[in-house]
PDB file of N, CA and C in Angstrom:
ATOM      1  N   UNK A   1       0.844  -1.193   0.000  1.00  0.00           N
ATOM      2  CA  UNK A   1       0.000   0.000   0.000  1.00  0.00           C
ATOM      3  C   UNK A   1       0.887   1.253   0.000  1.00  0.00           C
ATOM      4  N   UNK A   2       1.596   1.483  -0.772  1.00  0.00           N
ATOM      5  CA  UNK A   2       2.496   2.275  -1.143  1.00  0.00           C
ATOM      6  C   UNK A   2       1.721   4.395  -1.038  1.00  0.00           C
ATOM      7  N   UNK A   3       0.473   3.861  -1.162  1.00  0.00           N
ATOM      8  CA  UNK A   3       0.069   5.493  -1.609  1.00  0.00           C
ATOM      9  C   UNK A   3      -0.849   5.850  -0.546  1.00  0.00           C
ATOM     10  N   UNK A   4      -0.622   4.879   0.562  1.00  0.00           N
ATOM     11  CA  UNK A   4      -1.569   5.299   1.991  1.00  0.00           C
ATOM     12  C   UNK A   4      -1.287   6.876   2.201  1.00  0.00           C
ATOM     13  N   UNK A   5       0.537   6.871   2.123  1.00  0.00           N
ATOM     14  CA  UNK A   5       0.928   8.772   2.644  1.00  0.00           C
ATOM     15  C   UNK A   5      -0.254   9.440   1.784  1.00  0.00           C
ATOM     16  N   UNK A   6      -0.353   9.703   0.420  1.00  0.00           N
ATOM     17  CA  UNK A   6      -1.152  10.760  -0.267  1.00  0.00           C
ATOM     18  C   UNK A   6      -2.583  10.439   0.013  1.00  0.00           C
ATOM     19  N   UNK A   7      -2.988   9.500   0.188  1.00  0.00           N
ATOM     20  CA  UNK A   7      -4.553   9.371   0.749  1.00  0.00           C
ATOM     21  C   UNK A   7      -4.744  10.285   2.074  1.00  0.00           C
ATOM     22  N   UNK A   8      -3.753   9.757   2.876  1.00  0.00           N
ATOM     23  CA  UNK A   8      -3.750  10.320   3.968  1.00  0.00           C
ATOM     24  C   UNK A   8      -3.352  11.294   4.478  1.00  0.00           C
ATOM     25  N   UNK A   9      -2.747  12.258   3.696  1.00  0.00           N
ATOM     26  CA  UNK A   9      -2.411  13.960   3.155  1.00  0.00           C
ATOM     27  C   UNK A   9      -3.544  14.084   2.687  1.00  0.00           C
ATOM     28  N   UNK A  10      -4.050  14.137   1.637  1.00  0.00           N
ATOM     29  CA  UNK A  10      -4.561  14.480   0.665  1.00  0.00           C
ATOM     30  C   UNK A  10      -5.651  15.956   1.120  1.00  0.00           C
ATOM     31  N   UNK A  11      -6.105  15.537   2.493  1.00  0.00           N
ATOM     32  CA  UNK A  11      -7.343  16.660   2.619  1.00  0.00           C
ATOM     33  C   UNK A  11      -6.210  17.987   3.501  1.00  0.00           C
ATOM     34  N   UNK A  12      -4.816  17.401   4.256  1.00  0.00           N
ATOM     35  CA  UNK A  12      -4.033  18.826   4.354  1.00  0.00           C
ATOM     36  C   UNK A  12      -3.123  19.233   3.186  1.00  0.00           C
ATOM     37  N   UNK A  13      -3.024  18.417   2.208  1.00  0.00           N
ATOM     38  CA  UNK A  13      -2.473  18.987   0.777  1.00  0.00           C
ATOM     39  C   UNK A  13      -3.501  20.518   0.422  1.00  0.00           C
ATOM     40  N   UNK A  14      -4.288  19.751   0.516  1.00  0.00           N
ATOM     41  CA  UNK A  14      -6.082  20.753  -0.091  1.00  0.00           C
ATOM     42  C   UNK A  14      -6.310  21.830   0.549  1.00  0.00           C
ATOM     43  N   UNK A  15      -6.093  21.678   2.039  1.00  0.00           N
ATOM     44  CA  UNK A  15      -5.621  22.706   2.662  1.00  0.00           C
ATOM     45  C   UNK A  15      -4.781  23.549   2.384  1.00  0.00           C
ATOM     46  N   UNK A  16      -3.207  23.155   2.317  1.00  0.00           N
ATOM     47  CA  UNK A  16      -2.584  24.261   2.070  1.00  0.00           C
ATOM     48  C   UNK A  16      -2.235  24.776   0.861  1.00  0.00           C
ATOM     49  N   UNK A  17      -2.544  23.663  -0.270  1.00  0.00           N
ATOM     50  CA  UNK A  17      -3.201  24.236  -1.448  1.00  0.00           C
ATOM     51  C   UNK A  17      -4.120  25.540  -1.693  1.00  0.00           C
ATOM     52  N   UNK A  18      -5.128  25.241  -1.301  1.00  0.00           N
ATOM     53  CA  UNK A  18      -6.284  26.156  -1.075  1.00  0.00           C
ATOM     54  C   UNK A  18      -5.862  27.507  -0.307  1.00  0.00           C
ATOM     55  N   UNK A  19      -4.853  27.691   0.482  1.00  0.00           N
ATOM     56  CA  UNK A  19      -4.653  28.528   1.047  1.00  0.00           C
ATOM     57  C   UNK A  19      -3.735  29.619   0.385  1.00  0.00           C
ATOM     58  N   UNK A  20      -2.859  28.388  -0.664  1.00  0.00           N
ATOM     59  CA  UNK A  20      -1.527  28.803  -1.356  1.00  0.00           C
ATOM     60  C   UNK A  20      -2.435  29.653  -2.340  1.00  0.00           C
ATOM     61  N   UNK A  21      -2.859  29.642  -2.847  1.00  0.00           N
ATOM     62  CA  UNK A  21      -4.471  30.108  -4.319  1.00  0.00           C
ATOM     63  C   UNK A  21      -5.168  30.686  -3.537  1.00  0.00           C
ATOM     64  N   UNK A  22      -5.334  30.917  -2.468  1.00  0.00           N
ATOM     65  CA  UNK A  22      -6.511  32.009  -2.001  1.00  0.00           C
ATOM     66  C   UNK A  22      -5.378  33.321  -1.882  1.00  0.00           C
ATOM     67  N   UNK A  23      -4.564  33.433  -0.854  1.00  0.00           N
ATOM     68  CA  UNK A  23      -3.971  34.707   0.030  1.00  0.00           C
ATOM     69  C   UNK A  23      -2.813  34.503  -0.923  1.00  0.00           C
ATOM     70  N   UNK A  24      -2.034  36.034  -0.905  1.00  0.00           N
ATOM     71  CA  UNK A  24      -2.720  37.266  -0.912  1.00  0.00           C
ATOM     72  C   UNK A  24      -4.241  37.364  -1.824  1.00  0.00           C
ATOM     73  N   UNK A  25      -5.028  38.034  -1.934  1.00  0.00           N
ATOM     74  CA  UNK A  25      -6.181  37.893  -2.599  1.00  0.00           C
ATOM     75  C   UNK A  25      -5.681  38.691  -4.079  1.00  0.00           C
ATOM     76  N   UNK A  26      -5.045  39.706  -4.212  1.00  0.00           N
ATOM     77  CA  UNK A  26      -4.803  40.898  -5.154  1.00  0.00           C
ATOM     78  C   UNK A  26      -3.029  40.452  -5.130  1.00  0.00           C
ATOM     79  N   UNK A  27      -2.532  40.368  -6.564  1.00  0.00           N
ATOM     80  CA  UNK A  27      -3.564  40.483  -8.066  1.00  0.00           C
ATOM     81  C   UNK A  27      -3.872  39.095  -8.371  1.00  0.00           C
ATOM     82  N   UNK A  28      -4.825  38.972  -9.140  1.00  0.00           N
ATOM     83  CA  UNK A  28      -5.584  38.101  -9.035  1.00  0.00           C
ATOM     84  C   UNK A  28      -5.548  37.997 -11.285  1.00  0.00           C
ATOM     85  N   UNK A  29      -4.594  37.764 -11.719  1.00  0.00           N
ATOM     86  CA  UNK A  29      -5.098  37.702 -13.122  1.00  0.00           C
ATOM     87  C   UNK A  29      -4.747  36.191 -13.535  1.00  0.00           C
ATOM     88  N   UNK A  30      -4.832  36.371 -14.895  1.00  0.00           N
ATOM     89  CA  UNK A  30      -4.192  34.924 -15.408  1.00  0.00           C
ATOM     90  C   UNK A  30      -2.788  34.449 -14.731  1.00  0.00           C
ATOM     91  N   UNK A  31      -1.522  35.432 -15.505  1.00  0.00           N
ATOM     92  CA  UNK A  31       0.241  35.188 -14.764  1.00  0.00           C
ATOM     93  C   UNK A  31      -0.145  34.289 -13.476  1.00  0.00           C
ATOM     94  N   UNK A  32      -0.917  34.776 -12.455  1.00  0.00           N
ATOM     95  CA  UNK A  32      -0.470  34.711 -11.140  1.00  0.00           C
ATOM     96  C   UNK A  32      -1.424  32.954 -11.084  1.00  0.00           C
ATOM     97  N   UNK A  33      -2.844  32.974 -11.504  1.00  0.00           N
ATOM     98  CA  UNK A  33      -3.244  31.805 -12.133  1.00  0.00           C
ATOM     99  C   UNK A  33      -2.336  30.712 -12.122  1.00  0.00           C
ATOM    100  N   UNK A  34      -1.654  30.785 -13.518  1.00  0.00           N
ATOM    101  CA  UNK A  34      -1.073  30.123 -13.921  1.00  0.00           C
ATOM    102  C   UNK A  34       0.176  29.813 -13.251  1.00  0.00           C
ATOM    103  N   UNK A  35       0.914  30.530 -12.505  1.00  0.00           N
ATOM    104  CA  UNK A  35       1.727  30.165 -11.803  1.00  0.00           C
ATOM    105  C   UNK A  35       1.068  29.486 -10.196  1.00  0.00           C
ATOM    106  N   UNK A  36       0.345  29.534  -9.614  1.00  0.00           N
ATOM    107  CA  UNK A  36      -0.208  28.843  -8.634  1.00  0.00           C
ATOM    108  C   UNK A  36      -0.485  27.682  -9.611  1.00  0.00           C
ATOM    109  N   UNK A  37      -0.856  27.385  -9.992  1.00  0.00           N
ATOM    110  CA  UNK A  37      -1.694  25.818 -10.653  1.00  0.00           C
ATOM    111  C   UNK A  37      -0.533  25.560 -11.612  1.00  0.00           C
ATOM    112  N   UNK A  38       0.958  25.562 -11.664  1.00  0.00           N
ATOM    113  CA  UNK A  38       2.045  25.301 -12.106  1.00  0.00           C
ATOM    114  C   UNK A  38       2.534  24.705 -10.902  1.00  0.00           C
ATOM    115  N   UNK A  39       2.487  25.876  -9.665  1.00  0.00           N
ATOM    116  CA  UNK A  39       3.503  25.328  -8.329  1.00  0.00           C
ATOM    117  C   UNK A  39       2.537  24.223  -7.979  1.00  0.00           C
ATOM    118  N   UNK A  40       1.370  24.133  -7.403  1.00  0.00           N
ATOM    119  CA  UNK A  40       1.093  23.457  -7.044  1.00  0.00           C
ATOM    120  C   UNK A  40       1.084  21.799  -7.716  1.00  0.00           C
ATOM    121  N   UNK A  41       0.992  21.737  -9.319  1.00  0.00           N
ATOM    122  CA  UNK A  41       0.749  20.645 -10.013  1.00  0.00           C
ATOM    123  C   UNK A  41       2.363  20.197  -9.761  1.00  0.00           C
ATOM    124  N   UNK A  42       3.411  21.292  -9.447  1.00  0.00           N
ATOM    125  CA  UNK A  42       4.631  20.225  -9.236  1.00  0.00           C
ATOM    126  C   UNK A  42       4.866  19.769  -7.831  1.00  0.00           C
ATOM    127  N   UNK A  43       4.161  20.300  -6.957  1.00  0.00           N
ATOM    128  CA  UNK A  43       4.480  20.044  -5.622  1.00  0.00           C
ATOM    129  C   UNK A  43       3.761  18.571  -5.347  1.00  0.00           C
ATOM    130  N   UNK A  44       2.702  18.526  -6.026  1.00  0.00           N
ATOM    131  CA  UNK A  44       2.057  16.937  -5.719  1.00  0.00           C
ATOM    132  C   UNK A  44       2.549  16.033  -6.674  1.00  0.00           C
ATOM    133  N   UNK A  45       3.271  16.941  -7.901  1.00  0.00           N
ATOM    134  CA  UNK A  45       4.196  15.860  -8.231  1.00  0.00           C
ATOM    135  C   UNK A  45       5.803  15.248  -7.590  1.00  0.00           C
ATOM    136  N   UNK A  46       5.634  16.010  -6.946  1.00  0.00           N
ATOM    137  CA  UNK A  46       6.993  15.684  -6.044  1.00  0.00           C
ATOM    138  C   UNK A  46       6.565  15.397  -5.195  1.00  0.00           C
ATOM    139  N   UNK A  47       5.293  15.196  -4.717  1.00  0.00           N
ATOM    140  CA  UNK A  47       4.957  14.660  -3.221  1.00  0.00           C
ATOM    141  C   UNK A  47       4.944  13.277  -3.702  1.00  0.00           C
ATOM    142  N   UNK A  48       4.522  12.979  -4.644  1.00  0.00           N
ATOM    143  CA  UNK A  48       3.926  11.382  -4.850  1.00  0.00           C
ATOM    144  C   UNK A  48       5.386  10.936  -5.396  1.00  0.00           C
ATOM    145  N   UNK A  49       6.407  11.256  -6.288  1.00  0.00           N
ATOM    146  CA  UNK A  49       7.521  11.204  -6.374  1.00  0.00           C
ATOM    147  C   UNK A  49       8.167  10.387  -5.158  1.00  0.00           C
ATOM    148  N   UNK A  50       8.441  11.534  -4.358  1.00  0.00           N
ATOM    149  CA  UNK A  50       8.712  11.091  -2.767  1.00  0.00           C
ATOM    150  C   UNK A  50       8.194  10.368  -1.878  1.00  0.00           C
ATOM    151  N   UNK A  51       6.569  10.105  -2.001  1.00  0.00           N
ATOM    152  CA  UNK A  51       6.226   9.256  -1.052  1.00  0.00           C
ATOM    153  C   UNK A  51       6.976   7.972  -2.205  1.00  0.00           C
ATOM    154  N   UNK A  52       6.830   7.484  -3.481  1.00  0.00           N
ATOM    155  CA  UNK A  52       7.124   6.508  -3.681  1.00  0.00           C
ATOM    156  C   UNK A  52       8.190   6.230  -3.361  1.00  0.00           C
ATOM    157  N   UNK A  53       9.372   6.887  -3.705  1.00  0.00           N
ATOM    158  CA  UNK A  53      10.746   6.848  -2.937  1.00  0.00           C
ATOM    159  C   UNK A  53      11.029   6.076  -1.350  1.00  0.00           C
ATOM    160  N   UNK A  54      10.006   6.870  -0.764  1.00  0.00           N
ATOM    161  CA  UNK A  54      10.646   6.881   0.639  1.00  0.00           C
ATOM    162  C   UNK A  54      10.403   5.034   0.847  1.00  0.00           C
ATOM    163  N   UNK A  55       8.886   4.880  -0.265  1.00  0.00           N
ATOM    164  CA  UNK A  55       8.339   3.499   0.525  1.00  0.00           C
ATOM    165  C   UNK A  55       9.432   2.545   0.576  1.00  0.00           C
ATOM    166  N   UNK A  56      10.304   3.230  -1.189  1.00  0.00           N
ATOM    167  CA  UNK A  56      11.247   1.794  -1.352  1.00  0.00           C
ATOM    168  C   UNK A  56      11.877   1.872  -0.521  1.00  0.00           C
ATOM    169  N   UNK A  57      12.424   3.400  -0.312  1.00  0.00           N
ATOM    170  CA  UNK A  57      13.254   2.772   0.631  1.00  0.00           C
ATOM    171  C   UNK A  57      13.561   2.148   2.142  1.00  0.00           C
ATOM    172  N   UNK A  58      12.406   2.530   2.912  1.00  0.00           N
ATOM    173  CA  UNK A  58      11.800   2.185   3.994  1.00  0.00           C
ATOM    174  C   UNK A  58      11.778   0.536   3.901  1.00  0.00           C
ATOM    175  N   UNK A  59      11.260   0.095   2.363  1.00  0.00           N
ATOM    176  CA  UNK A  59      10.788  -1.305   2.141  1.00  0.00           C
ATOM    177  C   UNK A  59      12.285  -1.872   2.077  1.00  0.00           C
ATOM    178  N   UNK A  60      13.373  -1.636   1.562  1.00  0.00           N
ATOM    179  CA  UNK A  60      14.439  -1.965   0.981  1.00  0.00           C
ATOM    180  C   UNK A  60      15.234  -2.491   2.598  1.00  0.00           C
ATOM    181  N   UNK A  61      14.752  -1.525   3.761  1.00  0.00           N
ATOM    182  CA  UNK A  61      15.586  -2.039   5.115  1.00  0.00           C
ATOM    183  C   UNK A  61      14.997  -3.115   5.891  1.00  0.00           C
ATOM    184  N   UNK A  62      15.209  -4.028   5.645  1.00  0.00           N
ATOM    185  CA  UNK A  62      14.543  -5.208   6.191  1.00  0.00           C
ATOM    186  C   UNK A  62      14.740  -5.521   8.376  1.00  0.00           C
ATOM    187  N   UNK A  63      15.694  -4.500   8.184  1.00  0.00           N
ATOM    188  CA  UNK A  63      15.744  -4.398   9.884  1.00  0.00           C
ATOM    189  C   UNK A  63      14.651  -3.559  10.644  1.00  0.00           C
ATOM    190  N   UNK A  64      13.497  -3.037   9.931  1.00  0.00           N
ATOM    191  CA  UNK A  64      12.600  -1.967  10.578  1.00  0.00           C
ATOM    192  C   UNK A  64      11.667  -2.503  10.588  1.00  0.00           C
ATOM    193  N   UNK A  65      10.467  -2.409  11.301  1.00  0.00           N
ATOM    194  CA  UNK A  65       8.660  -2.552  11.473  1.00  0.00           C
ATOM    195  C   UNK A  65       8.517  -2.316  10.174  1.00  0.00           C
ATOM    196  N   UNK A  66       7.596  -3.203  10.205  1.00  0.00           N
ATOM    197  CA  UNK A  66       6.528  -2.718   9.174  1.00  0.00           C
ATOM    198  C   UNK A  66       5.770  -1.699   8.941  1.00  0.00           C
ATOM    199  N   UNK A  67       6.055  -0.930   9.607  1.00  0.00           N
ATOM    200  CA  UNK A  67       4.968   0.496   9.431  1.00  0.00           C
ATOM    201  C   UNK A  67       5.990   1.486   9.218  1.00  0.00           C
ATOM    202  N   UNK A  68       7.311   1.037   9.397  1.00  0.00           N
ATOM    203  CA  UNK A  68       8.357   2.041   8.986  1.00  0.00           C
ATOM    204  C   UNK A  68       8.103   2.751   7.240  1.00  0.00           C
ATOM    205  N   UNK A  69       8.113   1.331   6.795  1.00  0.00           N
ATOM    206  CA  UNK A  69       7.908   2.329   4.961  1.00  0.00           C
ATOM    207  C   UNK A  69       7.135   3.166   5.116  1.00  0.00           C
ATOM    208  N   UNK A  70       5.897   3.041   5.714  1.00  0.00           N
ATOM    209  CA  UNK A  70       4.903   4.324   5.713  1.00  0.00           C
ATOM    210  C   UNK A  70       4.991   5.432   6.288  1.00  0.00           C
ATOM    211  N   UNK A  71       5.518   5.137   7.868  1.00  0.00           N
ATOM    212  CA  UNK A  71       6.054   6.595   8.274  1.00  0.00           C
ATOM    213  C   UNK A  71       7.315   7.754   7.547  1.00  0.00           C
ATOM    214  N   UNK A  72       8.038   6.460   6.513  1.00  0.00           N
ATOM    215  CA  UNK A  72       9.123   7.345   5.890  1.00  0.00           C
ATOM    216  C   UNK A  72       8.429   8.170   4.833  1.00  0.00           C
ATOM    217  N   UNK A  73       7.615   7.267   4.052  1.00  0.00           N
ATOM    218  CA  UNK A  73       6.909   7.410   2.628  1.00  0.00           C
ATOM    219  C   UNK A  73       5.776   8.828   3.220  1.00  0.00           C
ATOM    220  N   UNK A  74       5.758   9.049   4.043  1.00  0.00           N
ATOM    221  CA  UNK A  74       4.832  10.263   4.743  1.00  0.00           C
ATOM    222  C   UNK A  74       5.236  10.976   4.622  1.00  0.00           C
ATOM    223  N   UNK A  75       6.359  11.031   5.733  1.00  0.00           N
ATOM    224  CA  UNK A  75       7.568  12.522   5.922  1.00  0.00           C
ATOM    225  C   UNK A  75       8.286  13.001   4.700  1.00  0.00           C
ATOM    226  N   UNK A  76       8.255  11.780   3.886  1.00  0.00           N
ATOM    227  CA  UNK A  76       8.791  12.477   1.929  1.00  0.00           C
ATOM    228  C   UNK A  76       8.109  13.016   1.937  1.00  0.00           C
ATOM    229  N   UNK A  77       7.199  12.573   1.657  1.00  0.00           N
ATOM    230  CA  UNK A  77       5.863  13.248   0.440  1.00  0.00           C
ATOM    231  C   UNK A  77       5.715  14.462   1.194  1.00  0.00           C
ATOM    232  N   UNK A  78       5.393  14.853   2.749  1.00  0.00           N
ATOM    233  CA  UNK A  78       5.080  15.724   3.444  1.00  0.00           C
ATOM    234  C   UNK A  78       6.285  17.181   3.010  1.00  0.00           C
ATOM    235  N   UNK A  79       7.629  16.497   3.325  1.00  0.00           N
ATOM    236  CA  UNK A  79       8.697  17.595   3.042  1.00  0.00           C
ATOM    237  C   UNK A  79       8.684  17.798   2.069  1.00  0.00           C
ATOM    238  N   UNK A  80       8.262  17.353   0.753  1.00  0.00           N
ATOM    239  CA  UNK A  80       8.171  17.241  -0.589  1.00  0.00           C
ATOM    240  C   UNK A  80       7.137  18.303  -0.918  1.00  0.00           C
ATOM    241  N   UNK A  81       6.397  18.321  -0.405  1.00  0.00           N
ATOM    242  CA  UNK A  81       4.852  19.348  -0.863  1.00  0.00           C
ATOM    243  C   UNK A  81       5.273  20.372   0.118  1.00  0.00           C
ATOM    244  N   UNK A  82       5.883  20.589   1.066  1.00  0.00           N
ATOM    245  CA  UNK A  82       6.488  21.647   1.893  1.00  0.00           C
ATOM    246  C   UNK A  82       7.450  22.311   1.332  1.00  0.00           C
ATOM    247  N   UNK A  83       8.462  22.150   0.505  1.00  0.00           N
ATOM    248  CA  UNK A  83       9.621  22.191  -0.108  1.00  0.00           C
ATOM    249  C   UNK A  83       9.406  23.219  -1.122  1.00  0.00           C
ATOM    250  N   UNK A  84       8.216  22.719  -2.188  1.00  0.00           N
ATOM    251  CA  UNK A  84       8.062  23.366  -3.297  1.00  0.00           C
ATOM    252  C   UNK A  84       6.726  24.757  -2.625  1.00  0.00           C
ATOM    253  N   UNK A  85       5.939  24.642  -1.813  1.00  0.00           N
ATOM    254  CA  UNK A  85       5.666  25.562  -1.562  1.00  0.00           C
ATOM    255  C   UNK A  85       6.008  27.077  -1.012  1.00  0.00           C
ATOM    256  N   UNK A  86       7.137  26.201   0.445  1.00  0.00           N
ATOM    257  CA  UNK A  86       8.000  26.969   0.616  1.00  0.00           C
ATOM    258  C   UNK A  86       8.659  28.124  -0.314  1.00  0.00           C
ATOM    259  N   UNK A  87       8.905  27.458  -1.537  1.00  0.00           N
ATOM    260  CA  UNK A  87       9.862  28.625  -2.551  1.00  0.00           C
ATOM    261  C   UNK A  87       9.121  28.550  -3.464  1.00  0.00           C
ATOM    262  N   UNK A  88       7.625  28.298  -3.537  1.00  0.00           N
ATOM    263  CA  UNK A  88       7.038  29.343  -4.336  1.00  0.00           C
ATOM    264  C   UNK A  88       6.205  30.217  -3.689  1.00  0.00           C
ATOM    265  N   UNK A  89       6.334  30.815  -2.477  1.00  0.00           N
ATOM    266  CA  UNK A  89       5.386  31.880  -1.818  1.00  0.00           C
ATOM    267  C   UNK A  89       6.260  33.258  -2.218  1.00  0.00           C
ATOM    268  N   UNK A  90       7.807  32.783  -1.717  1.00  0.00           N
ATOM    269  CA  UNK A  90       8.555  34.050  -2.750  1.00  0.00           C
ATOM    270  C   UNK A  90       8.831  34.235  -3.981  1.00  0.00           C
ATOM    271  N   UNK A  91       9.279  32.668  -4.681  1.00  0.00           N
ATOM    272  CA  UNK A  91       9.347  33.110  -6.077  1.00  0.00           C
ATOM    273  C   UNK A  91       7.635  33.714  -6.626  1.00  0.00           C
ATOM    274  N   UNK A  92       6.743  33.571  -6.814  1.00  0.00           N
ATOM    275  CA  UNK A  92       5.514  34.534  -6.789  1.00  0.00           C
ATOM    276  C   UNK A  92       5.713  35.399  -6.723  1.00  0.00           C
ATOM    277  N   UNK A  93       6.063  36.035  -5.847  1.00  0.00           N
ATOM    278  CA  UNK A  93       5.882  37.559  -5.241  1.00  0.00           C
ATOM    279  C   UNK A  93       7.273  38.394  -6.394  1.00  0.00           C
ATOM    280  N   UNK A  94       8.272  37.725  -6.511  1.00  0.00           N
ATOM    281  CA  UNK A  94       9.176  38.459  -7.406  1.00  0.00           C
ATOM    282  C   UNK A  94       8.697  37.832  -8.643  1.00  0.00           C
ATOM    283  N   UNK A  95       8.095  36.669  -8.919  1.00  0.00           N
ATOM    284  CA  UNK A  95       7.530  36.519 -10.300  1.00  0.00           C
ATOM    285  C   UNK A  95       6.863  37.707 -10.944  1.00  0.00           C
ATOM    286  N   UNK A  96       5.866  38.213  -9.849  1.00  0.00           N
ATOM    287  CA  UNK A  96       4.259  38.617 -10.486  1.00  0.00           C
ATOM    288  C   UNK A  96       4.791  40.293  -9.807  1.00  0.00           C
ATOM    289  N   UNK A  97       5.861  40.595  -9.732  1.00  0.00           N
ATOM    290  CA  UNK A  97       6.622  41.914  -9.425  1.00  0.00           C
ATOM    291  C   UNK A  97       7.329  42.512 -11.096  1.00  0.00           C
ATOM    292  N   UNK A  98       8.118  41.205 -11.562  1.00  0.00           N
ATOM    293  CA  UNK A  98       8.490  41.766 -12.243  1.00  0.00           C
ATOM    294  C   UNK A  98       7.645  42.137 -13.949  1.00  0.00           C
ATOM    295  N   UNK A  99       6.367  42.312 -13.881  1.00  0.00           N
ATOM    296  CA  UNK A  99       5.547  42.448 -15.302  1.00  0.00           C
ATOM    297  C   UNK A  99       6.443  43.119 -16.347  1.00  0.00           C
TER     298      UNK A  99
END
C-alpha cells in the first residue's frame, strides 16, 4: 500500500493548497493563475515522487517494522509538498513583481 501517505495527506495537501491560491487575494489575473496551478501541479508531483521513494526505501531495510515504509513514505511526500511551496510563496511575489 504504497500510496496510503497521499490518501492520507490528501485533505491537508487541499488545505494548504487552497490557502496557497486564495492569500494574498490581489492580483488576481491569469500570470499569477497560472503560476499557482504550475507550483502546485509540481508540488504533488513531487509529493507522490517522494512518497514513492521513501516506501522503497523504507521497504528496501529489512531491519525496521513494518509500518516504517509508511512513516518514511509520509515525511517524503510531506517535506516534498512543503519544499516546493516553501519557494514558491517568494518566487511569486518576485515573479508577479516583475511584469
Amino acid at each position: 500500500m504504497p500510496y496510503l501517505a497521499i490518501v492520507l495527506f490528501l485533505p491537508w495537501f487541499g488545505l494548504l493548497g487552497s490557502l496557497f491560491w486564495l492569500f494574498p487575494r490581489q492580483p488576481r489575473h491569469r500570470r499569477r493563475r497560472l503560476f499557482d496551478g504550475a507550483a502546485l501541479a509540481v508540488a504533488f508531483a513531487l509529493s507522490v515522487a517522494g512518497m514513492l521513494w521513501g516506501y522503497r526505501l523504507g521497504a528496501a531495510d529489512a531491519g525496521t517494522g513494518a509500518i516504517w515504509k509508511q512513516v518514511l513514505a509520509t515525511l517524503v511526500a510531506y517535506g516534498a509538498f512543503l519544499m516546493v511551496m516553501t519557494l514558491a510563496v517568494p518566487l511569486r511575489a518576485w515573479w508577479l513583481a516583475r511584469r
